[in-house]
Protein backbone atom coordinates (compact mmCIF):
# COMPACT_ATOMS: atom_id res chain seq x y z
CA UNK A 1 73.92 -9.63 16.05
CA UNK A 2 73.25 -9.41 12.62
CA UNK A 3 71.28 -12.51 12.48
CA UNK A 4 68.82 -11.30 15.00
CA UNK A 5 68.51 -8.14 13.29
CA UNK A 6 68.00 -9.77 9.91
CA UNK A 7 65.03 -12.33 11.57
CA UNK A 8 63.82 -8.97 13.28
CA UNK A 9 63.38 -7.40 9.92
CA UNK A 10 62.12 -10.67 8.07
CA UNK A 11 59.66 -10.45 11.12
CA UNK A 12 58.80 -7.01 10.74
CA UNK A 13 58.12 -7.62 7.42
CA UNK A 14 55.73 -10.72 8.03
CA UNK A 15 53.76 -8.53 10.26
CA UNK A 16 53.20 -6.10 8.04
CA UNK A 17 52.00 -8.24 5.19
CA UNK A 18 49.10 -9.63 8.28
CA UNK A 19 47.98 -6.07 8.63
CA UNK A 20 46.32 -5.55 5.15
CA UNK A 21 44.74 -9.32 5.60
CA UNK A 22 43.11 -8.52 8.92
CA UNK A 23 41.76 -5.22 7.31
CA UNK A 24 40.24 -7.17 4.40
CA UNK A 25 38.71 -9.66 6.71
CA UNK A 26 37.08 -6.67 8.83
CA UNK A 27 35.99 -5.02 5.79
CA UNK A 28 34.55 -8.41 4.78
CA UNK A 29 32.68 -8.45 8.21
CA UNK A 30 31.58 -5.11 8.19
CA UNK A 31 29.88 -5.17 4.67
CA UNK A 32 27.99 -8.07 5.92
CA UNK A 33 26.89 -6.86 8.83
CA UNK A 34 25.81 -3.82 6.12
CA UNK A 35 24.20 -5.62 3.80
CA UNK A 36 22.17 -7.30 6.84
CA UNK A 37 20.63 -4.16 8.27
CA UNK A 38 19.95 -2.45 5.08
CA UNK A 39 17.55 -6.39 4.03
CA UNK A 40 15.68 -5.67 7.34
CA UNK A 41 15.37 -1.93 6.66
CA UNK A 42 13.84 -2.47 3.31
CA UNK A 43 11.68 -5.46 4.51
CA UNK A 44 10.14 -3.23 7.85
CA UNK A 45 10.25 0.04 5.98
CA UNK A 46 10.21 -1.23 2.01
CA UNK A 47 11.63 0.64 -0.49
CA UNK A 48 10.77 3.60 -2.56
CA UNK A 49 9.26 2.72 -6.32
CA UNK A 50 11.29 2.72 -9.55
CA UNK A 51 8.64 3.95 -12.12
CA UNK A 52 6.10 6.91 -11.95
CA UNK A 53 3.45 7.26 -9.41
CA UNK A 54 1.81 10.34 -9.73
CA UNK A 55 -1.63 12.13 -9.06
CA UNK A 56 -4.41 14.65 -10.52
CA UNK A 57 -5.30 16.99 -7.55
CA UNK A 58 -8.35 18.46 -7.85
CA UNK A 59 -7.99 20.77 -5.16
CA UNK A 60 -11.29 19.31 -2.64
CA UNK A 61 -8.80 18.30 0.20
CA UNK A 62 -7.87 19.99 2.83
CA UNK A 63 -3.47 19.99 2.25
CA UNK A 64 -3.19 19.40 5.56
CA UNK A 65 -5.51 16.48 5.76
CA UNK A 66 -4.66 15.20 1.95
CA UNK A 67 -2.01 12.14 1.75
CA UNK A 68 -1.97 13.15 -1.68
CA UNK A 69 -0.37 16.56 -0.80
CA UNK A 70 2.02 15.13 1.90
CA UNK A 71 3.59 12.64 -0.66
CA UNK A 72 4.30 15.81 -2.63
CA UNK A 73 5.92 17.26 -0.43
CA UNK A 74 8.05 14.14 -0.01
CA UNK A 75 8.79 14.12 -3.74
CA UNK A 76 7.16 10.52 -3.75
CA UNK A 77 4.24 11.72 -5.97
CA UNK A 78 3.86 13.71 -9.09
CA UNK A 79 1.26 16.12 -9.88
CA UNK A 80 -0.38 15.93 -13.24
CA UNK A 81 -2.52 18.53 -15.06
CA UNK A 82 -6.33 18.17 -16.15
CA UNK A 83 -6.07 17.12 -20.01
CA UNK A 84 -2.71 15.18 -19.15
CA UNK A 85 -2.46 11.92 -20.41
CA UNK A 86 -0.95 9.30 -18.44
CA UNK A 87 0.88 6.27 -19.85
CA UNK A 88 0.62 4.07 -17.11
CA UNK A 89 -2.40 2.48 -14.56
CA UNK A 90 -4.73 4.95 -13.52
CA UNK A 91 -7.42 3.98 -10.90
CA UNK A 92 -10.78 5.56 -12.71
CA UNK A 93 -14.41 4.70 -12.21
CA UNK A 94 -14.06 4.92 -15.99
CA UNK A 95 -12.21 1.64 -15.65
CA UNK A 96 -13.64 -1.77 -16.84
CA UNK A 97 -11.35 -4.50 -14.73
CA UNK A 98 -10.88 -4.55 -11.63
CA UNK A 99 -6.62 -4.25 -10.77
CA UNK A 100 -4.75 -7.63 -10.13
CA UNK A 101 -1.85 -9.29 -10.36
CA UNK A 102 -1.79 -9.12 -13.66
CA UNK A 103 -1.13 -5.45 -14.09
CA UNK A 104 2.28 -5.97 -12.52
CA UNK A 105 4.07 -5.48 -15.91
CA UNK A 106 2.23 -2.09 -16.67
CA UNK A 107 2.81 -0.92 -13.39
CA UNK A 108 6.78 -1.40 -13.52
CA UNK A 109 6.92 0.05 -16.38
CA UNK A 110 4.26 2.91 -17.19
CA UNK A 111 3.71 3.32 -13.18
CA UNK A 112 0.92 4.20 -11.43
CA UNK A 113 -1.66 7.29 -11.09
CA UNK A 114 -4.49 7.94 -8.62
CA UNK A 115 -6.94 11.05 -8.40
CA UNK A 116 -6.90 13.28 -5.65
CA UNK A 117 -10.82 14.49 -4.95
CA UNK A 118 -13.63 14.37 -2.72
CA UNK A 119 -16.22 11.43 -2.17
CA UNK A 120 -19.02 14.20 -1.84
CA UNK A 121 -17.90 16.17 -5.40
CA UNK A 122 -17.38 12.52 -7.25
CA UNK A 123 -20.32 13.60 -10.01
CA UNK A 124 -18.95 16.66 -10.75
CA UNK A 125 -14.87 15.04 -10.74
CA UNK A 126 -14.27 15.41 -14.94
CA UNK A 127 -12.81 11.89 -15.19
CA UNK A 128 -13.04 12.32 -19.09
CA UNK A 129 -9.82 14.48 -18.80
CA UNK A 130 -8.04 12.00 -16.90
CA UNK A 131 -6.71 9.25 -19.33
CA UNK A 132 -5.05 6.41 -19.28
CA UNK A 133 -4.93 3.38 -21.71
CA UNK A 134 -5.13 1.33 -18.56
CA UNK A 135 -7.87 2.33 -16.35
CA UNK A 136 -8.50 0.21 -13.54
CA UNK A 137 -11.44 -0.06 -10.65
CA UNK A 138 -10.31 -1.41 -7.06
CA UNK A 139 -11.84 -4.38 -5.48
CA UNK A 140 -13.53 -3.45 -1.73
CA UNK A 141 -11.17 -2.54 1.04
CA UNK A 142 -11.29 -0.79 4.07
CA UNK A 143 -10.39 2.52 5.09
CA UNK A 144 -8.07 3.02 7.84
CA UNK A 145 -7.37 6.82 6.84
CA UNK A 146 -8.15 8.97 10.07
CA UNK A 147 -11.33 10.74 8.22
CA UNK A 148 -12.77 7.64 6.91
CA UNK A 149 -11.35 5.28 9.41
CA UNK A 150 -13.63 1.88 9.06
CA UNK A 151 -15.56 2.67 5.74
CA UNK A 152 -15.23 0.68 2.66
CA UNK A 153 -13.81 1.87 -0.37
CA UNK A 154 -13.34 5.26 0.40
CA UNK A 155 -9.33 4.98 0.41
CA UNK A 156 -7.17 7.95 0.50
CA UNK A 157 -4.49 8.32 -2.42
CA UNK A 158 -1.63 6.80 -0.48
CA UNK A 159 -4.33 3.51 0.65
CA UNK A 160 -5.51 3.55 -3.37
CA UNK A 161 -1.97 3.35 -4.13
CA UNK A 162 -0.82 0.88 -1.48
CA UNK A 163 -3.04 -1.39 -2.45
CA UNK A 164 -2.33 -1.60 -6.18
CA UNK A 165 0.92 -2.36 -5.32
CA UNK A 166 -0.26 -5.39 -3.02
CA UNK A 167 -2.27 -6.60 -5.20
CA UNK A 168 0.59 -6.89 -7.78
CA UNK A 169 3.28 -8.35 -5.80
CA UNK A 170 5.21 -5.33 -5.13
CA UNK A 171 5.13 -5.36 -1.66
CA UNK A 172 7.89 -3.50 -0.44
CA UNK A 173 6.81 -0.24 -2.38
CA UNK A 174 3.62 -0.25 -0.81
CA UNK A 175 5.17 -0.42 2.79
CA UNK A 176 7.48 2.39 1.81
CA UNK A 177 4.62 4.67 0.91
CA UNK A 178 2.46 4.23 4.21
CA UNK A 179 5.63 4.37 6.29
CA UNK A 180 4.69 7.78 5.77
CA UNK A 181 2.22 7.94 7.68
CA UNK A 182 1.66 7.22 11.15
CA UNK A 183 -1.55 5.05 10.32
CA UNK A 184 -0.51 3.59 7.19
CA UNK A 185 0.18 0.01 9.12
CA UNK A 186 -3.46 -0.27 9.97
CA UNK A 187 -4.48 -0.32 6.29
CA UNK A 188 -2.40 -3.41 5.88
CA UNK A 189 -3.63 -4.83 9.11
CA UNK A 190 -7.33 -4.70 8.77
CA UNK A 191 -6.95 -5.59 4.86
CA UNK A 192 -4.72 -8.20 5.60
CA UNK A 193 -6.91 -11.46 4.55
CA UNK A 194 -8.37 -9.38 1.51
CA UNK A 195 -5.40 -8.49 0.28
CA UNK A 196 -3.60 -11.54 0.28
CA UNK A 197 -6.77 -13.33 -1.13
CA UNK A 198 -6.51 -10.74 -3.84
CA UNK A 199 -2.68 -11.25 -4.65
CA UNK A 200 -3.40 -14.90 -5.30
CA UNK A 201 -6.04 -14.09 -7.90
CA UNK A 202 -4.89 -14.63 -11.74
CA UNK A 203 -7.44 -12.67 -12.90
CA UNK A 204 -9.78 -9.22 -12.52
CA UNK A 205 -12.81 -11.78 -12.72
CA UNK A 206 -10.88 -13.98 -9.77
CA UNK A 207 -10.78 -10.31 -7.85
CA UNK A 208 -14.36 -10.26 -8.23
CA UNK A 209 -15.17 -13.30 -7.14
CA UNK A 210 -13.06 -13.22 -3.99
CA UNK A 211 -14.62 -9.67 -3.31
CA UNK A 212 -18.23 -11.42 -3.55
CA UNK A 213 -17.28 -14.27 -1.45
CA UNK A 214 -16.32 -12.15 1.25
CA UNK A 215 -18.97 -9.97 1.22
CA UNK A 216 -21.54 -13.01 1.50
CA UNK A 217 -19.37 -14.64 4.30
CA UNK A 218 -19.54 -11.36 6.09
CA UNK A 219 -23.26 -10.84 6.25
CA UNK A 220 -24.29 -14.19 6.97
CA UNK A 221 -21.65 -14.05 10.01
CA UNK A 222 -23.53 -10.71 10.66
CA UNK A 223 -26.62 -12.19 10.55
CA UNK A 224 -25.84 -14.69 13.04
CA UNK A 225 -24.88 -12.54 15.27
CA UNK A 226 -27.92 -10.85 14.91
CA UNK A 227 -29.89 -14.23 15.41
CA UNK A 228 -27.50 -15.09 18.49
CA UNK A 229 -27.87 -11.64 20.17
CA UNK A 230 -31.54 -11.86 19.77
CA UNK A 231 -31.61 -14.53 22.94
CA UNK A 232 -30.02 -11.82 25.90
CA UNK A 233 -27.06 -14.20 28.07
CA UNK A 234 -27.10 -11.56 30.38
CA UNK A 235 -29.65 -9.29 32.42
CA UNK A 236 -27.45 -5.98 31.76
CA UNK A 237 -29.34 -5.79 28.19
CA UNK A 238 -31.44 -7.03 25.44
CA UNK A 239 -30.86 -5.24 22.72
CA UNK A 240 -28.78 -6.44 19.92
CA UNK A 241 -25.20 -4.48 19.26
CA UNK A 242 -26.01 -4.08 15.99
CA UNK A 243 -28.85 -2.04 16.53
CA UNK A 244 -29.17 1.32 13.98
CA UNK A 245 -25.54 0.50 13.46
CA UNK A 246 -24.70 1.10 9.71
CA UNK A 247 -21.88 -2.08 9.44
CA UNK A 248 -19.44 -1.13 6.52
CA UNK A 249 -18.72 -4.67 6.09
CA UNK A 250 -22.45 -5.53 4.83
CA UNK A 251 -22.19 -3.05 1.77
CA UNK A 252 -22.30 -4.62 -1.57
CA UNK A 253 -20.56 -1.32 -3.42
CA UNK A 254 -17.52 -2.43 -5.61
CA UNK A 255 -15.45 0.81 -5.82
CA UNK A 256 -15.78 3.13 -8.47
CA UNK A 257 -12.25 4.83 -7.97
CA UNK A 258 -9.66 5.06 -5.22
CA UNK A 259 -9.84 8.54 -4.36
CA UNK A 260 -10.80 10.83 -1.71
CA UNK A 261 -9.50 12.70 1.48
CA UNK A 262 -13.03 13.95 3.40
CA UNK A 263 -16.68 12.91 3.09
C-alpha cells in the first residue's frame, strides 16, 4: 500500500512538472502565430512613420475634401505656422532637385513636410515663408485623388507624401498613410511602373531622366494610336478617341510642388 501510494505521488509529481512545459510550448506557438499576423498586417497595411511629417495649411481646401486635414485629425500630420522653419524635406517649387532615393537619410531623420494649398491660388502661395534646408520638387505622377482623379502632378498632401516615401525606400510608411483613405491604393496602382522606375534611380538627374523617357514613350504610343485610329476597322465610327480629348499623359510639366486639394 505504501508503495503504490509513494509511485502515485512520484507520479503526481511528474505530471505536474509536464504542465509548465506544455504551457511554454503553447506560449511558444502562440507568439509565433503573433508575430506572423502582425508581418502581414504591417506589409498590407504598413506601418506608421518614426520621424516628423508635418504640413503648412493654408486654409484653400475644403476640410472635408483636404487629406491634409483628415491626417490631422488622425494625429499622423503636424501643422506648422507661416514663418516656421522646418528641419527636414519640404516639397517646394522653391526646390532645385528633384526627391530620390537619396534623400532617405534626411527623411529618417529631419522627416518630411508638404504644403497644404490650392492649384488655382499657387502664385499668390508665400513659399518664401516656408523653409527648409532641403527643398525638393517631385518628378510627374498621377493623381488618383477623387478631385483630380487622372491629372498629372496635381497630388494631394497624403499622394505628395506617399510618394516621397516610395521613392526613398520606405515603403511601408507610405502604405500606412493612404490606408487612410479609401482611394489611396489607386495612387500606387496607376503609379506603379513610375514609381518603381524612380526608386531605382541613384540620382535627382536619374529621376529626370526616367521622367523624360516616359513622357516621350507615352506620346509616341499616343501618336500611334492616333495614326492607327485614323484607318476606321469598323462602320460604327470614324473618328479618332482621342478627339478634343486633353490626355494628361502627353504633358511635359515637371511639378513645381506636391500640393493641392481642388482646382
Amino acid at each position: 500500500m505504501k508503495r503504490r501510494q509513494g509511485k502515485g505521488k512520484v507520479k503526481h509529481r511528474s505530471n505536474h512538472r509536464d504542465l509548465p512545459e506544455k504551457m511554454s510550448e503553447l506560449s511558444v506557438q502562440e507568439n509565433d502565430s503573433t508575430d506572423s499576423n502582425d508581418s502581414d498586417e504591417v506589409e498590407e497595411n504598413g506601418k506608421p512613420a518614426d520621424f516628423p511629417v508635418a504640413m503648412w495649411d493654408l486654409n484653400h481646401c475644403d476640410p472635408k475634401k483636404c487629406s491634409g486635414r483628415k491626417l490631422l485629425r488622425h494625429s499622423l500630420i503636424k501643422n506648422l505656422k507661416l514663418g516656421q522653419r522646418f528641419p527636414g524635406l519640404v516639397l517646394s517649387p522653391v526646390g532645385v532637385n528633384c526627391v530620390s532615393p537619396q534623400d532617405r537619410p534626411i527623411v529618417e531623420k529631419s522627416g518630411i513636410a508638404v504644403v497644404d494649398c490650392s492649384w488655382a491660388k499657387i502664385d499668390e502661395t508665400p513659399f518664401n515663408r516656408m523653409k527648409s534646408p532641403h527643398p525638393r520638387l517631385l518628378p510627374f505622377l498621377i493623381a488618383a485623388n477623387p478631385i483630380n482623379y487622372g491629372k498629372p502632378c496635381k497630388l494631394s498632401c497624403v499622394e505628395a507624401i506617399a510618394a516621397t516615401f516610395m521613392i526613398t525606400g520606405l515603403k511601408d510608411e507610405a502604405k500606412f498613410y493612404l490606408s487612410k483613405f479609401s482611394w489611396g491604393h489607386s495612387f500606387l496602382e496607376l503609379n506603379e511602373e513610375l514609381l518603381e522606375k524612380y526608386g531605382n534611380c541613384t540620382s535627382s538627374q536619374d529621376i529626370l531622366d526616367v521622367q523624360q523617357k516616359y513622357l516621350e514613350d507615352t506620346e509616341r504610343e499616343r501618336n500611334d494610336k492616333n495614326r492607327d485610329d485614323m484607318w476606321p476597322t469598323s462602320s460604327s465610327s470614324s473618328e479618332s478617341e482621342y478627339e478634343n480629348d486633353d490626355d494628361p499623359l502627353t504633358s511635359k510639366t515637371t511639378i513645381k510642388t506636391a500640393i493641392t486639394e481642388k482646382t
